[in-house]
C-alpha atoms as a PDB file:
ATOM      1  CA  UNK A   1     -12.152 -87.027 -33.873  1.00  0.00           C
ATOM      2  CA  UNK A   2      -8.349 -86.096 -33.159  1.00  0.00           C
ATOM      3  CA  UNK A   3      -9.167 -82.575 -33.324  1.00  0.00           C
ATOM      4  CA  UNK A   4     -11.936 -82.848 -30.544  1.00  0.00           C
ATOM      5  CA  UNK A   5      -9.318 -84.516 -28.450  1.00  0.00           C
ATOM      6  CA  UNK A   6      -7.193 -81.858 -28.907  1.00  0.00           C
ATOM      7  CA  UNK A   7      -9.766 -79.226 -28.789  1.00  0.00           C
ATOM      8  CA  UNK A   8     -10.408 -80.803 -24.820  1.00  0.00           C
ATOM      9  CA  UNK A   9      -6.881 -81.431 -23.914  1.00  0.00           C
ATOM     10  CA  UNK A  10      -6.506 -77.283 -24.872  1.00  0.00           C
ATOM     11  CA  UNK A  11      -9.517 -76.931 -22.675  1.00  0.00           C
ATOM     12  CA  UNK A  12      -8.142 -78.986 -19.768  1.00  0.00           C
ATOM     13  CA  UNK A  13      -4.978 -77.288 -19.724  1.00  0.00           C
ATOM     14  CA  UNK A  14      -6.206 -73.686 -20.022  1.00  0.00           C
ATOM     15  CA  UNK A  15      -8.126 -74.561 -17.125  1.00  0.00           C
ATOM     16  CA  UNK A  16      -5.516 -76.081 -14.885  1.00  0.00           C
ATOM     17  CA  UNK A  17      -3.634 -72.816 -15.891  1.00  0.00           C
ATOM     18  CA  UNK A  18      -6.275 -70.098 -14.873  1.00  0.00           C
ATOM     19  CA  UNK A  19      -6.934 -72.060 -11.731  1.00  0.00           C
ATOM     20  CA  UNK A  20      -3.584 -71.501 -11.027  1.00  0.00           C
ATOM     21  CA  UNK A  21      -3.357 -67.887 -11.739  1.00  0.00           C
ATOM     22  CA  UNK A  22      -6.215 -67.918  -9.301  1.00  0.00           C
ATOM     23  CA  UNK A  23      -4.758 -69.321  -6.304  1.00  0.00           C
ATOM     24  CA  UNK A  24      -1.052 -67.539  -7.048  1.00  0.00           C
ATOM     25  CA  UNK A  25      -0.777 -64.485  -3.949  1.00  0.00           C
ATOM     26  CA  UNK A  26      -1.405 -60.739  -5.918  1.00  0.00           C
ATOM     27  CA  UNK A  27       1.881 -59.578  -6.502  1.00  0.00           C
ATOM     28  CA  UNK A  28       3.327 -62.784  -7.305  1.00  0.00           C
ATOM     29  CA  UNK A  29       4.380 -61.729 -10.850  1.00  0.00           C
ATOM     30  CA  UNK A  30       6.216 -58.910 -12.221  1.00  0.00           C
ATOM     31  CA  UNK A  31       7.378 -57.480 -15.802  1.00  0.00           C
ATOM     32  CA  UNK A  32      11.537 -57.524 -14.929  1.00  0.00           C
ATOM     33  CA  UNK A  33      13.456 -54.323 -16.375  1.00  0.00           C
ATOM     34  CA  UNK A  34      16.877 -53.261 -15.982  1.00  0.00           C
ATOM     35  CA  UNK A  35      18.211 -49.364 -15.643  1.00  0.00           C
ATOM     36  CA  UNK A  36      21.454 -48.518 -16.187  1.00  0.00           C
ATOM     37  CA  UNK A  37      22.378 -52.252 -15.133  1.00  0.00           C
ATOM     38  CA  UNK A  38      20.112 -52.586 -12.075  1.00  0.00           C
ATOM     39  CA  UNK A  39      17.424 -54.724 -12.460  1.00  0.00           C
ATOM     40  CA  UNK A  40      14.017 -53.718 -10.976  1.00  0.00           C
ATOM     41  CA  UNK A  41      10.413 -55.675 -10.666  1.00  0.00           C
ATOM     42  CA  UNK A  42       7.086 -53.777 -11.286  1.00  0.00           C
ATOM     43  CA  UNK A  43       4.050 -55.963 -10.687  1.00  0.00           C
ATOM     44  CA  UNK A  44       2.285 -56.865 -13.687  1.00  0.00           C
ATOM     45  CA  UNK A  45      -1.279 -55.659 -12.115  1.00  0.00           C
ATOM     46  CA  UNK A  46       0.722 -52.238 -12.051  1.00  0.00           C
ATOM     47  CA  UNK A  47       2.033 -52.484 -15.410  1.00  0.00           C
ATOM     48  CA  UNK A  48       0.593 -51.904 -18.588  1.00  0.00           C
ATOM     49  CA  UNK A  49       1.468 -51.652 -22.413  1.00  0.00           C
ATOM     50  CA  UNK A  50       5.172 -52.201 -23.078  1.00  0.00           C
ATOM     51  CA  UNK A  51       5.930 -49.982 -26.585  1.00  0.00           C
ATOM     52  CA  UNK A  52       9.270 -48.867 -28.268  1.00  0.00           C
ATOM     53  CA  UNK A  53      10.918 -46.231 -27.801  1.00  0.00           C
ATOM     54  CA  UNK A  54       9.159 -43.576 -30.612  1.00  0.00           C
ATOM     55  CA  UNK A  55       9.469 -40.007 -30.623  1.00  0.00           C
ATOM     56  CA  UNK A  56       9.101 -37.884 -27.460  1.00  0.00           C
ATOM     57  CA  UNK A  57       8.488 -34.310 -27.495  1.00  0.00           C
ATOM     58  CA  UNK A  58      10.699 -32.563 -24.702  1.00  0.00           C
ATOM     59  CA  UNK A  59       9.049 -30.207 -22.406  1.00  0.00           C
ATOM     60  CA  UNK A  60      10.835 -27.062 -21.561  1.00  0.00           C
ATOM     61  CA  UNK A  61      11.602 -26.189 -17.480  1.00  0.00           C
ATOM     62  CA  UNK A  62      11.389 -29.656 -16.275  1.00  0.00           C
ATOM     63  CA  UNK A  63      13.577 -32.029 -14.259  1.00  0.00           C
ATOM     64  CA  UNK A  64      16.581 -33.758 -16.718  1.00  0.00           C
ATOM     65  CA  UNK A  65      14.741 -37.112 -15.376  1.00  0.00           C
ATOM     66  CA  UNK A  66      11.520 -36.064 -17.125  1.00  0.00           C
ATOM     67  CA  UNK A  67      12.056 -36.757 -21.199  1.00  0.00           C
ATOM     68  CA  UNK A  68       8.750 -35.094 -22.064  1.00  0.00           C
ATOM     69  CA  UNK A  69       5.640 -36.552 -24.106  1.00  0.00           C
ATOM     70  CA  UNK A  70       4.515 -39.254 -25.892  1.00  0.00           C
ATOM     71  CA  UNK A  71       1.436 -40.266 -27.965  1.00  0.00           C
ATOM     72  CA  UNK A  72       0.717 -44.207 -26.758  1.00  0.00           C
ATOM     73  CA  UNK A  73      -2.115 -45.757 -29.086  1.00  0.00           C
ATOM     74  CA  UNK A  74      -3.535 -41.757 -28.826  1.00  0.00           C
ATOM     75  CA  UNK A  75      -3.375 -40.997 -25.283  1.00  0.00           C
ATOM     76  CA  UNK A  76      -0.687 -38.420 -24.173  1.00  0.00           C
ATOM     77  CA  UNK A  77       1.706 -39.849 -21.449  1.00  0.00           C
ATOM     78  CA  UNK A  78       4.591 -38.129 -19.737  1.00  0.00           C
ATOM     79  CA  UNK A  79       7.752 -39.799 -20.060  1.00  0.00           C
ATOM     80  CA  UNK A  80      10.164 -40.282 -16.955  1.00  0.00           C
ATOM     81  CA  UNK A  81      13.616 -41.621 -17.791  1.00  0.00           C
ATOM     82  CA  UNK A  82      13.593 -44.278 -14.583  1.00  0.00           C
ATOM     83  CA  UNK A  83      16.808 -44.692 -14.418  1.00  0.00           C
ATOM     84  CA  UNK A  84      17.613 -41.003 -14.245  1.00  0.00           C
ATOM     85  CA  UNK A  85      15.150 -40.701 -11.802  1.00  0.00           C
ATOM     86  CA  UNK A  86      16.554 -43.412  -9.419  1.00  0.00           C
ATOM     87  CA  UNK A  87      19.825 -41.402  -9.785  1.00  0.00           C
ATOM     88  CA  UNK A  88      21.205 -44.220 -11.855  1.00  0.00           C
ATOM     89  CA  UNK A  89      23.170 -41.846 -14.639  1.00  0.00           C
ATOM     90  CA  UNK A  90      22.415 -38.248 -15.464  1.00  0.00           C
ATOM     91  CA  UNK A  91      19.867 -38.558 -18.465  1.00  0.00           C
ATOM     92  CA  UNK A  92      18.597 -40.171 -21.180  1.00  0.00           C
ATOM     93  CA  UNK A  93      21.424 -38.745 -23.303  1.00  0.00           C
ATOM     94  CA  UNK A  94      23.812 -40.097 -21.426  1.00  0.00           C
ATOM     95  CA  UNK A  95      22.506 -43.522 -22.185  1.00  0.00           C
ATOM     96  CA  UNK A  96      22.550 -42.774 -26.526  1.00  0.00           C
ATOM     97  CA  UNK A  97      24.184 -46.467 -26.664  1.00  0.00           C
ATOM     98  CA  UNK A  98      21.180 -48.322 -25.388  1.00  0.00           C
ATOM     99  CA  UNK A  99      18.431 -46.618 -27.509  1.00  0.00           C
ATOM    100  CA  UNK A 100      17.924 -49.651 -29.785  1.00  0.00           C
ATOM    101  CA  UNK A 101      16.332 -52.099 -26.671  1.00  0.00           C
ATOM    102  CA  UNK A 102      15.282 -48.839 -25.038  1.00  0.00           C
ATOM    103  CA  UNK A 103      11.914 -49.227 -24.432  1.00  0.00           C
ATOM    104  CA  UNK A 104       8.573 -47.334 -22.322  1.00  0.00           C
ATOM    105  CA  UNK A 105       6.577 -48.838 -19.975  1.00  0.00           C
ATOM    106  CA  UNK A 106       3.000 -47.371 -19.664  1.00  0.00           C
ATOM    107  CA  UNK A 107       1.662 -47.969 -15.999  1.00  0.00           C
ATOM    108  CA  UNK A 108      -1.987 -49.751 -15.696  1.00  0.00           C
ATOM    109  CA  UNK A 109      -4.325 -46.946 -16.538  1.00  0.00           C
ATOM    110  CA  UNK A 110      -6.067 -47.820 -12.440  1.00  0.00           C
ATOM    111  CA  UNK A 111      -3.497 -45.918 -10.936  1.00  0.00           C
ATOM    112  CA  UNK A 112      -4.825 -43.314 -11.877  1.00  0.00           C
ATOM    113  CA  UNK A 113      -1.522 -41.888 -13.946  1.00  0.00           C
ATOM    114  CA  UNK A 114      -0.888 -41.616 -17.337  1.00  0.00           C
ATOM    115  CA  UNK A 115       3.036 -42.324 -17.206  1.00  0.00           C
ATOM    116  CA  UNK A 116       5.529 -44.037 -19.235  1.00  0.00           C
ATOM    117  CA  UNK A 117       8.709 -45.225 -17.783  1.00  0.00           C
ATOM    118  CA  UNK A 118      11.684 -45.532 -20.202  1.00  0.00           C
ATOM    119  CA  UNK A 119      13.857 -48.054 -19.253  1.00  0.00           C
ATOM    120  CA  UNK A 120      17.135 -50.028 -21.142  1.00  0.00           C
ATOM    121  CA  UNK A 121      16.205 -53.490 -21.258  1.00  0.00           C
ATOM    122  CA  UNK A 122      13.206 -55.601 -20.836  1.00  0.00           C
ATOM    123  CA  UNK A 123      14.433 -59.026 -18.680  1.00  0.00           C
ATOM    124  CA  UNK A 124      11.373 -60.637 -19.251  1.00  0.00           C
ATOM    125  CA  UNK A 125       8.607 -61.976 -16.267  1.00  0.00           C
ATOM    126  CA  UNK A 126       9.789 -63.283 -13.157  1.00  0.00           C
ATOM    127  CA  UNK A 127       7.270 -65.348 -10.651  1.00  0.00           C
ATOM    128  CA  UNK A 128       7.765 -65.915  -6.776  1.00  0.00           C
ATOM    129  CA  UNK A 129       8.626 -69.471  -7.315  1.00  0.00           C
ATOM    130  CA  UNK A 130      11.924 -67.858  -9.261  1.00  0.00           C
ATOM    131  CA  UNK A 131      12.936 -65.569  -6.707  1.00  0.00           C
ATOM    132  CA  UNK A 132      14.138 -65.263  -2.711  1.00  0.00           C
ATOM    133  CA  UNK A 133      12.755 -62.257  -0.587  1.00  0.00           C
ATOM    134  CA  UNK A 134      15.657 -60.781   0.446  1.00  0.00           C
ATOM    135  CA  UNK A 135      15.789 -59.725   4.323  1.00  0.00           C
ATOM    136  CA  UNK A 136      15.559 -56.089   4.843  1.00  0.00           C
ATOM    137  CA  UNK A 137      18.774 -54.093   5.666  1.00  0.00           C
ATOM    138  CA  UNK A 138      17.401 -51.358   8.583  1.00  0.00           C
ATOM    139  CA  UNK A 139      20.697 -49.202   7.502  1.00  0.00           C
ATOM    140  CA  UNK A 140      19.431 -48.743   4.148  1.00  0.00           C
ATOM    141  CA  UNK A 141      16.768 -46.104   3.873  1.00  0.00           C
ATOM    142  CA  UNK A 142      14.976 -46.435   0.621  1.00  0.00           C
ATOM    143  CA  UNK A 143      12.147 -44.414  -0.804  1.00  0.00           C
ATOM    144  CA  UNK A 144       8.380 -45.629  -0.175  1.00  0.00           C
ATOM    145  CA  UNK A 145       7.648 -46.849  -3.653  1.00  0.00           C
ATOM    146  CA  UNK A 146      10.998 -49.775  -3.147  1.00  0.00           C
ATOM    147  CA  UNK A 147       9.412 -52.394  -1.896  1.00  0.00           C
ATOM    148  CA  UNK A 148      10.848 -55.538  -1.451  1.00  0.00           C
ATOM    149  CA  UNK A 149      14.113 -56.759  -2.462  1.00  0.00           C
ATOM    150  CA  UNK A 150      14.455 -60.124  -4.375  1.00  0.00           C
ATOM    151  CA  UNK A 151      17.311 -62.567  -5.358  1.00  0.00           C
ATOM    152  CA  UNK A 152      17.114 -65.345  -8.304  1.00  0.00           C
ATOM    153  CA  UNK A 153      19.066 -68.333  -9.007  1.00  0.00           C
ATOM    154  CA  UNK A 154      21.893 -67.030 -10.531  1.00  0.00           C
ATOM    155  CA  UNK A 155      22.290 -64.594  -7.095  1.00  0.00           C
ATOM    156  CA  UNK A 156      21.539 -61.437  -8.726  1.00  0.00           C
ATOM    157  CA  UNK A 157      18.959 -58.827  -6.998  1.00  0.00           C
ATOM    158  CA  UNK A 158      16.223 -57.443  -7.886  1.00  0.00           C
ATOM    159  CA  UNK A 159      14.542 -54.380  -6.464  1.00  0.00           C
ATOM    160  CA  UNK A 160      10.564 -53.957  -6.689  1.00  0.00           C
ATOM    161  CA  UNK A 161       9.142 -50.960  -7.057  1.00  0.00           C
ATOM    162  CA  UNK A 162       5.284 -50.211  -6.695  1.00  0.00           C
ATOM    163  CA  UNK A 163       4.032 -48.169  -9.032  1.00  0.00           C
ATOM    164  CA  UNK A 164       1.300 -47.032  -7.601  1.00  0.00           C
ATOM    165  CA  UNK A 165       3.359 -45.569  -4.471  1.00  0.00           C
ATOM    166  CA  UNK A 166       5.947 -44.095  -7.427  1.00  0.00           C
ATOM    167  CA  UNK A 167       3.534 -42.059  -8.625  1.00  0.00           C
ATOM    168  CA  UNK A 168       2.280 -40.452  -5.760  1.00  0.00           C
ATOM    169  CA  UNK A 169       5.927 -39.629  -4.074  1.00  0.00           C
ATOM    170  CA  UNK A 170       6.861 -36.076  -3.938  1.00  0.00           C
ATOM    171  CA  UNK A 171       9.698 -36.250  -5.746  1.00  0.00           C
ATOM    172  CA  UNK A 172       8.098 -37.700  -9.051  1.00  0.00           C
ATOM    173  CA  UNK A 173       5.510 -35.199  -8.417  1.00  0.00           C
ATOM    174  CA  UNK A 174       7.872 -32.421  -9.044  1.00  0.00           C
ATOM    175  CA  UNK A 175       8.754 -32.207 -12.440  1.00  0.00           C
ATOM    176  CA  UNK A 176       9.244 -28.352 -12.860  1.00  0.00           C
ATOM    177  CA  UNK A 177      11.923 -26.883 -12.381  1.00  0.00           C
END
């Protein structure tokens, strides 16, 4: 008898929960990484697999940004060091120190991209209710896939980034060199 109780109060609570997901505004939830000390938000409908950082074969005449190859769960995924990228620090190697909680982030196969961003740390999952739209600073140009800028409670800011707009600017295009 206690465990049918239990089994229903489960129930009732799972439901409260996805009825909640439900009515939450897209975009109101992100996967929270930081590069080279900057913290960034990618929405989770944007994000996929998180994995560690394995082995990744390095492609010859191609941007110091781009780290090369990997094999993730058998589908090949070029590797983009993100915080090279943003112009953060040089590359990869200059970051040797942070390898251990190094970790890639493969987007959501629906954009259409099979990338893997390395980043340093994962910060964990951050929801609107947690944050403060910052108010956009017109003297600060900032490339189409930075969205919208974000403070928490402890005043530090975060810095979204669509990944569905990164993928398609010009600049992550070009990978050759």
């Amino acid at each position: 008898m206690a465990n049918r109780e239990a089994l229903r109060d489960l129930q009732s609570r799972l439901a409260q929960r996805l009825s909640a997901v439900r009515t939450e505004a897209p975009g109101s939830s992100w996967l929270a990484i930081e590069c080279a000390g900057v913290g960034l938000l990618v929405p989770l409908a944007g994000a996929g697999e998180i994995f560690p950082l394995g082995t990744i074969a390095s492609v010859p005449h191609t941007r110091p940004w781009f780290a090369g190859v990997a094999n993730l769960r058998g589908g090949l995924h070029g590797v983009v060091d993100l915080a090279a990228f943003l112009g953060l620090r040089p590359t990869q190697a200059a970051a040797e120190g942070v390898r251990e909680q190094a970790r890639l982030l493969a987007l959501n196969p629906v954009i259409g991209s099979h990338v893997a961003l390395l980043f340093e740390r994962l910060a964990g999952l951050r929801t609107a209710a947690q944050l403060q739209r910052e108010d956009d600073d017109d003297e600060v140009s900032r490339p189409s896939f930075a969205t919208g800028r974000w403070r928490d409670d402890r005043q530090r800011v975060w810095q979204e980034i669509d990944p569905a707009a990164l993928v398609q600017h010009e600049q992550f295009l070009g990978i050759a060199r």
